[in-house]
N, C-alpha and C. Protein backbone atom coordinates (compact mmCIF):
# COMPACT_ATOMS: atom_id res chain seq x y z
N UNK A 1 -28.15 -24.64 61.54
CA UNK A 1 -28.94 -23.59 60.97
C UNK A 1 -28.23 -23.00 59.75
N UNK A 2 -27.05 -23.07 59.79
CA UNK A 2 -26.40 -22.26 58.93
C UNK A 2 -26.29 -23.68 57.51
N UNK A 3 -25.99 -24.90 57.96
CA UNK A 3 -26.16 -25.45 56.69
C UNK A 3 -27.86 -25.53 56.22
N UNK A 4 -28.49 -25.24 56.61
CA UNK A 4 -29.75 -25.10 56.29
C UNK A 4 -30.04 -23.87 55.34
N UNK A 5 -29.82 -23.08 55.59
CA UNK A 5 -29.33 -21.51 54.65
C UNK A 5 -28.51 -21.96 53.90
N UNK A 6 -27.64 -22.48 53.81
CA UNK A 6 -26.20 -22.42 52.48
C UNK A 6 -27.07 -23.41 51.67
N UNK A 7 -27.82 -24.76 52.30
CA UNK A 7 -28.30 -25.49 51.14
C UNK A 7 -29.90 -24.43 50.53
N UNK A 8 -30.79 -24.05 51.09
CA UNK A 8 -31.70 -23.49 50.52
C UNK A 8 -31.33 -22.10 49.16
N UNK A 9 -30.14 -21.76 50.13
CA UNK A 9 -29.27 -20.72 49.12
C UNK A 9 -29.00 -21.46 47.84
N UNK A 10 -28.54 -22.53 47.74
CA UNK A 10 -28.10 -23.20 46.23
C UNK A 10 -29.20 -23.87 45.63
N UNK A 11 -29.78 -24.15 46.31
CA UNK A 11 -31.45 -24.58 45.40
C UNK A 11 -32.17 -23.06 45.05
N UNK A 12 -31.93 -22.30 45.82
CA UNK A 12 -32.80 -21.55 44.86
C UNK A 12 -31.72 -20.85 43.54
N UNK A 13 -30.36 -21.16 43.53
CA UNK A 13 -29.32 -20.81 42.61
C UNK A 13 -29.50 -21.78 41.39
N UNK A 14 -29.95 -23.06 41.65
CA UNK A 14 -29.93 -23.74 41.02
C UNK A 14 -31.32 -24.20 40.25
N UNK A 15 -32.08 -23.66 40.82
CA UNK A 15 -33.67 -23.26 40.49
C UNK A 15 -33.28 -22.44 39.01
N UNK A 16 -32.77 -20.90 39.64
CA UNK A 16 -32.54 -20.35 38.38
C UNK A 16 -32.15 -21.00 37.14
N UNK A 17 -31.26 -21.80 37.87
CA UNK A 17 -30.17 -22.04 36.34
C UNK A 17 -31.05 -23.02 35.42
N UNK A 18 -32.25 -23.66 36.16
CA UNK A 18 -32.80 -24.92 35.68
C UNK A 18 -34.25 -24.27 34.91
N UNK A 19 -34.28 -23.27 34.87
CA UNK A 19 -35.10 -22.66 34.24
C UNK A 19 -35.28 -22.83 32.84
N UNK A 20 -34.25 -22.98 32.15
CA UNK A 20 -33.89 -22.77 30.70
C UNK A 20 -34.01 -24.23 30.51
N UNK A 21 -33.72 -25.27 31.12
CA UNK A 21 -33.64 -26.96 30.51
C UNK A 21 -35.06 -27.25 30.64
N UNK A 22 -35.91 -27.38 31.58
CA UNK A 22 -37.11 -27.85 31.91
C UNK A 22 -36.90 -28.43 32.98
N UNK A 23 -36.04 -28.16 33.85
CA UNK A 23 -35.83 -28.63 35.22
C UNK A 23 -36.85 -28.20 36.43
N UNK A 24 -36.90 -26.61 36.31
CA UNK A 24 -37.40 -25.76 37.02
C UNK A 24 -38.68 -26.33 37.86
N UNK A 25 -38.25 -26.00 39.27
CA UNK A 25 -39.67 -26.76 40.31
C UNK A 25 -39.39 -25.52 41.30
N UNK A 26 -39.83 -24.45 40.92
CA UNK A 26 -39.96 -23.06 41.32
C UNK A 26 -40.82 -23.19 42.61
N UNK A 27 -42.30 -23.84 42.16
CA UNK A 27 -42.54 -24.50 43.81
C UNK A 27 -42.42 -24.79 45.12
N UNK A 28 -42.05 -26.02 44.20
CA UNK A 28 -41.07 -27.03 45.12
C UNK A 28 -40.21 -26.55 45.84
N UNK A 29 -39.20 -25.43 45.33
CA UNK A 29 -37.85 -25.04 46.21
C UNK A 29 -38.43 -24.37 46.92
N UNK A 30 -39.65 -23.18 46.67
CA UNK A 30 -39.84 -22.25 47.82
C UNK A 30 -40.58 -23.11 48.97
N UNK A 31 -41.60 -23.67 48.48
CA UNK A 31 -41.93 -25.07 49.83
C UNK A 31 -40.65 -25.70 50.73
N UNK A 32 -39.98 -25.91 50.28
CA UNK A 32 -38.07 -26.83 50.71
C UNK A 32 -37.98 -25.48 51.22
N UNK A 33 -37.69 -24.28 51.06
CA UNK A 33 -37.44 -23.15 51.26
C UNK A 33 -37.96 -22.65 53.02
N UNK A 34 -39.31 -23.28 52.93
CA UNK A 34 -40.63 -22.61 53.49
C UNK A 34 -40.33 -23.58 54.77
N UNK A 35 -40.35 -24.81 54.34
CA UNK A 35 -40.42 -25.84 55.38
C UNK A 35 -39.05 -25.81 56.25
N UNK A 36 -38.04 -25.59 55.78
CA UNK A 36 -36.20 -25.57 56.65
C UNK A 36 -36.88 -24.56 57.75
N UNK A 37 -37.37 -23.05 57.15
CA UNK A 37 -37.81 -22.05 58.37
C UNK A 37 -38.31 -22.61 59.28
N UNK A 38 -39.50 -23.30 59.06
CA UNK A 38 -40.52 -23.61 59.99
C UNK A 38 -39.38 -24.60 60.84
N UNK A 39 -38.92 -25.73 60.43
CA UNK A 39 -37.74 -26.39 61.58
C UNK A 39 -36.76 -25.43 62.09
N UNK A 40 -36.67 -24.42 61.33
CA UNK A 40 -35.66 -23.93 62.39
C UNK A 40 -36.35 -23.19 63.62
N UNK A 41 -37.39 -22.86 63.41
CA UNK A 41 -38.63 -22.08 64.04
C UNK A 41 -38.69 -22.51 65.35
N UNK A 42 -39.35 -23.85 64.89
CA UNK A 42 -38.88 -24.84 65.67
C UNK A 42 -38.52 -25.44 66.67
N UNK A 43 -37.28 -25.48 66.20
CA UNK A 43 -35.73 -26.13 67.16
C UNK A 43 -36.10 -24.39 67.86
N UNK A 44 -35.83 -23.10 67.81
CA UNK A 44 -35.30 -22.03 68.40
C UNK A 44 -36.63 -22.13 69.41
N UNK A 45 -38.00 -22.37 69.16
CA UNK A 45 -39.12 -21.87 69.99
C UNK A 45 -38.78 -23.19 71.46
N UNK A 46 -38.30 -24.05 70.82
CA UNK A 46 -37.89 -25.82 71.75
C UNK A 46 -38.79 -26.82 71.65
N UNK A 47 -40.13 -26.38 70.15
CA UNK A 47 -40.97 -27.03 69.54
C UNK A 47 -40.65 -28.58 69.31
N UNK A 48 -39.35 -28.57 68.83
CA UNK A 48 -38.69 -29.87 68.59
C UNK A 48 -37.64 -30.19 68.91
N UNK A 49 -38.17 -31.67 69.70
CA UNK A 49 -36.34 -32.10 69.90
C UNK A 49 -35.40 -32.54 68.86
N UNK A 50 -34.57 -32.62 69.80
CA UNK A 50 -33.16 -32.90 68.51
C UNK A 50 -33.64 -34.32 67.85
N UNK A 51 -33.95 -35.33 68.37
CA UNK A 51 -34.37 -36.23 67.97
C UNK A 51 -35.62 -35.93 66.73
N UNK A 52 -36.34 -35.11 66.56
CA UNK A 52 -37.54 -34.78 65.82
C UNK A 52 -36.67 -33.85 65.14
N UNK A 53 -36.01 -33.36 65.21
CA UNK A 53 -35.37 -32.05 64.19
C UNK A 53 -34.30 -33.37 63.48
N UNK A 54 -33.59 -34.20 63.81
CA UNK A 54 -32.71 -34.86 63.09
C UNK A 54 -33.67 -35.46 62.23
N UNK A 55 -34.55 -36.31 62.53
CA UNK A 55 -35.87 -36.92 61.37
C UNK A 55 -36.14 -35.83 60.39
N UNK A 56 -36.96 -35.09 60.62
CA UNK A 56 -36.88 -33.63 59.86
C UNK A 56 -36.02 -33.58 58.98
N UNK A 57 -34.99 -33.36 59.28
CA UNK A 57 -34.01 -32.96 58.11
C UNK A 57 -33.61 -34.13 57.28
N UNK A 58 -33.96 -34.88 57.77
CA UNK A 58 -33.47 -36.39 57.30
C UNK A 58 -34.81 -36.47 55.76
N UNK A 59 -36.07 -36.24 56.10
CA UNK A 59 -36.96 -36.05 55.23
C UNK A 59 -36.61 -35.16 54.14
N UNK A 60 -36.29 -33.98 54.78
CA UNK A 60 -36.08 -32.60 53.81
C UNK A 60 -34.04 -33.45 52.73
N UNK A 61 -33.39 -33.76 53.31
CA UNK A 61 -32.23 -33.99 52.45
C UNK A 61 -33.31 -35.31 51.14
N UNK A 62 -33.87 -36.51 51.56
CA UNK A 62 -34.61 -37.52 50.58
C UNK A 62 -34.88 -36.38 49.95
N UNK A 63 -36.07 -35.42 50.07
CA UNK A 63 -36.78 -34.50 48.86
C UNK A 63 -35.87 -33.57 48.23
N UNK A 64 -34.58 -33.44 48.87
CA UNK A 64 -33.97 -32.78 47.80
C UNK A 64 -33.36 -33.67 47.06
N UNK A 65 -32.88 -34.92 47.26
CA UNK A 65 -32.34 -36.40 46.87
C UNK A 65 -33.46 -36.95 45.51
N UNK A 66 -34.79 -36.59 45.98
CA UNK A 66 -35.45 -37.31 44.88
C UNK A 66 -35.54 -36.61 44.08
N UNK A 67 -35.79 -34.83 44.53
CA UNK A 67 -35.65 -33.77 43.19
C UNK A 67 -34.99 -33.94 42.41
N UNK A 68 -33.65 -34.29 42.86
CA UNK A 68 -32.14 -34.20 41.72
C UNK A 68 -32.39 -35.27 41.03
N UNK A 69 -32.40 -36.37 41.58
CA UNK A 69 -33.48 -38.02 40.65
C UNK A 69 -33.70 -37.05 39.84
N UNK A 70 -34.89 -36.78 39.72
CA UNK A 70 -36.26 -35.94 38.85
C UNK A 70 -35.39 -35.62 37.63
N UNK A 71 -34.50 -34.54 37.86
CA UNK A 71 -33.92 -33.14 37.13
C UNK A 71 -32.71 -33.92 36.36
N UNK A 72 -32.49 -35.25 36.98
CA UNK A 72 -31.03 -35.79 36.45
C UNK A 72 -31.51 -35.67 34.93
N UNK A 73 -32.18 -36.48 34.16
CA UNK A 73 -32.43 -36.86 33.02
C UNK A 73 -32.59 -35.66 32.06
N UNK A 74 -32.80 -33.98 32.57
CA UNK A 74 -32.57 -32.84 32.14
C UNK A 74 -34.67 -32.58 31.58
N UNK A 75 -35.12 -33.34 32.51
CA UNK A 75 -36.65 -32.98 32.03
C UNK A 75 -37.61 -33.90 33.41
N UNK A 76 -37.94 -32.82 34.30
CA UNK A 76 -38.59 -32.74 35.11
C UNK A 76 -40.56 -33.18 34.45
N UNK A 77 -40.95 -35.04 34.45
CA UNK A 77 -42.05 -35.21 34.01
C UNK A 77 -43.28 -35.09 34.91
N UNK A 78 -44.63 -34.46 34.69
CA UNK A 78 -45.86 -34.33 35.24
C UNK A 78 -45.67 -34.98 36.61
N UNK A 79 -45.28 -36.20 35.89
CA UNK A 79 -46.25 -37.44 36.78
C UNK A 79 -44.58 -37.24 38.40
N UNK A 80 -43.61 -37.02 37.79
CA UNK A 80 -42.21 -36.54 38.65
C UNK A 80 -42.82 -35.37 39.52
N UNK A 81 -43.38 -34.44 39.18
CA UNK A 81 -43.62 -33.16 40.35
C UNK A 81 -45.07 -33.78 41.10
N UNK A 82 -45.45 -34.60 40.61
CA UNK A 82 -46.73 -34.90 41.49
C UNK A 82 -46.17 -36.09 42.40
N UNK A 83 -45.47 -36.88 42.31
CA UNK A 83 -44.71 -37.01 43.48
C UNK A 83 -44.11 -36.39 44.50
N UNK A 84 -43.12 -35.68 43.51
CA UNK A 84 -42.16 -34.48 44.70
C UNK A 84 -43.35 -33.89 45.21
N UNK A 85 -44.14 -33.25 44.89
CA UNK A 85 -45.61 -32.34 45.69
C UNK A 85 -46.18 -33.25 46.62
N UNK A 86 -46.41 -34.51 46.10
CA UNK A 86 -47.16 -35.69 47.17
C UNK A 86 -45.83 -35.61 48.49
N UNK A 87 -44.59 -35.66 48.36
CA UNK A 87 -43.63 -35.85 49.22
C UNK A 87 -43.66 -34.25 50.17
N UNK A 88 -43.79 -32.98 49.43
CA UNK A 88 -43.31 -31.94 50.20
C UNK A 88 -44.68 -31.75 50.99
N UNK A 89 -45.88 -32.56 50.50
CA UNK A 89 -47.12 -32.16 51.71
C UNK A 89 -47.19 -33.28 52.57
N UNK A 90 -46.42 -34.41 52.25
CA UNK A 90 -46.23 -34.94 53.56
C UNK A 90 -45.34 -34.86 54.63
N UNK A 91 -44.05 -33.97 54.00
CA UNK A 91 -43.41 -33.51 55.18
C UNK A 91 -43.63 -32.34 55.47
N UNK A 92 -44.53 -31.41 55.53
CA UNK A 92 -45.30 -30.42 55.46
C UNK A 92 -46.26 -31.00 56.85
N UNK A 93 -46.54 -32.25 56.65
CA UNK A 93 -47.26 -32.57 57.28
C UNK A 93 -46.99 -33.26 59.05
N UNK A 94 -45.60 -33.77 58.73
CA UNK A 94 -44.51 -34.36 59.84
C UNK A 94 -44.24 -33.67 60.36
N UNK A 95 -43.71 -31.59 60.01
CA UNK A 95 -43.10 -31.01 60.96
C UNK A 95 -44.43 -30.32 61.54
N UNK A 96 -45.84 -29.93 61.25
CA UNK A 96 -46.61 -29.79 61.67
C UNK A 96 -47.00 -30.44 63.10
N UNK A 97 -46.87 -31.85 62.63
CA UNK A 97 -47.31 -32.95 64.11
C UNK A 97 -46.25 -33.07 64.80
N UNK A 98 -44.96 -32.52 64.40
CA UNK A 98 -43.79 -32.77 65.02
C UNK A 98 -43.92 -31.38 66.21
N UNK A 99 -44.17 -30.56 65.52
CA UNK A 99 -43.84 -29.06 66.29
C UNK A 99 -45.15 -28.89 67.23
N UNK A 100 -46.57 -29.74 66.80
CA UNK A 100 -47.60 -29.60 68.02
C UNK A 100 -47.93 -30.71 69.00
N UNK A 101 -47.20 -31.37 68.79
CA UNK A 101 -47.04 -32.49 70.11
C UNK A 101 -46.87 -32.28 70.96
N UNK A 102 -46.86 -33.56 72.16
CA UNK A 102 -46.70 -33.21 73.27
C UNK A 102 -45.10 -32.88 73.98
N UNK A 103 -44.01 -33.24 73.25
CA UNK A 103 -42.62 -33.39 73.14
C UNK A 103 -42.17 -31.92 72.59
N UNK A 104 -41.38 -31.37 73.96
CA UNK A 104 -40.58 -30.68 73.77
C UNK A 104 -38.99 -30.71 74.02
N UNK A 105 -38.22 -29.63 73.75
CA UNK A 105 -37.07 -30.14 73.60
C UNK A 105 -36.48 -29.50 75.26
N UNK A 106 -35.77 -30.36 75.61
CA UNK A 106 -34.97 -29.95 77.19
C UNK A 106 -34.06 -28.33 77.27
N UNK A 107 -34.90 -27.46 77.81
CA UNK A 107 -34.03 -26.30 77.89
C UNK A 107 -32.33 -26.01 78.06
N UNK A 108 -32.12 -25.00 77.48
CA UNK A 108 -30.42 -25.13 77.48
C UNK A 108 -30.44 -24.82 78.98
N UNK A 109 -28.83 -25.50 78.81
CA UNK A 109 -27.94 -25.04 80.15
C UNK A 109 -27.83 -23.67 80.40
N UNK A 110 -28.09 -23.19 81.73
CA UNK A 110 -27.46 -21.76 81.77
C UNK A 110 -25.97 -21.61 82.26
């Protein structure tokens, strides 16, 4: 949980800074932003198992992986955020079916 916060913390640090080049996917990060909550939501309600929360994040690190792709070249193109957008509503869409399934996660030990 906590690397989940330290990375959303530097994307949106780095959001800022990308403002001025044409990097900026102001969006995008608060969606990346939006979606970590909802897994952590989640994992705490026992919505998802560890097995479905490791996939999860496994999705969410690619979309921040393909963002930086995007931003490397110092110019974030059209046809670049309509991917990343095609990518953040499909994992938008994974933790949705992930968290209303029939699979929950095994209660802790007391």
């Amino acid at each position: 949980m906590f690397n989940r916060t330290l990375i959303a913390g530097a994307m949106m640090l780095t959001s800022l800074a990308a403002f001025a080049d044409g990097t900026a996917t102001p969006r995008i990060d608060r969606r990346e932003a939006h979606q970590e909550k909802r897994i952590d939501a989640g994992v705490a309600s026992g919505a998802l198992t560890k097995r479905e929360t490791k996939t999860l994040d496994a999705r969410e690190d690619k979309l921040a992986a393909d963002e930086a792709a995007a931003k490397a070249d110092g110019n974030v193109t059209k046809g670049e955020r309509g991917k990343l957008r095609a990518e953040v509503r499909r994992d938008s869409r994974a933790i949705h079916r992930k968290k209303h399934n029939a699979r929950t996660a095994a209660p802790a030990a007391p």
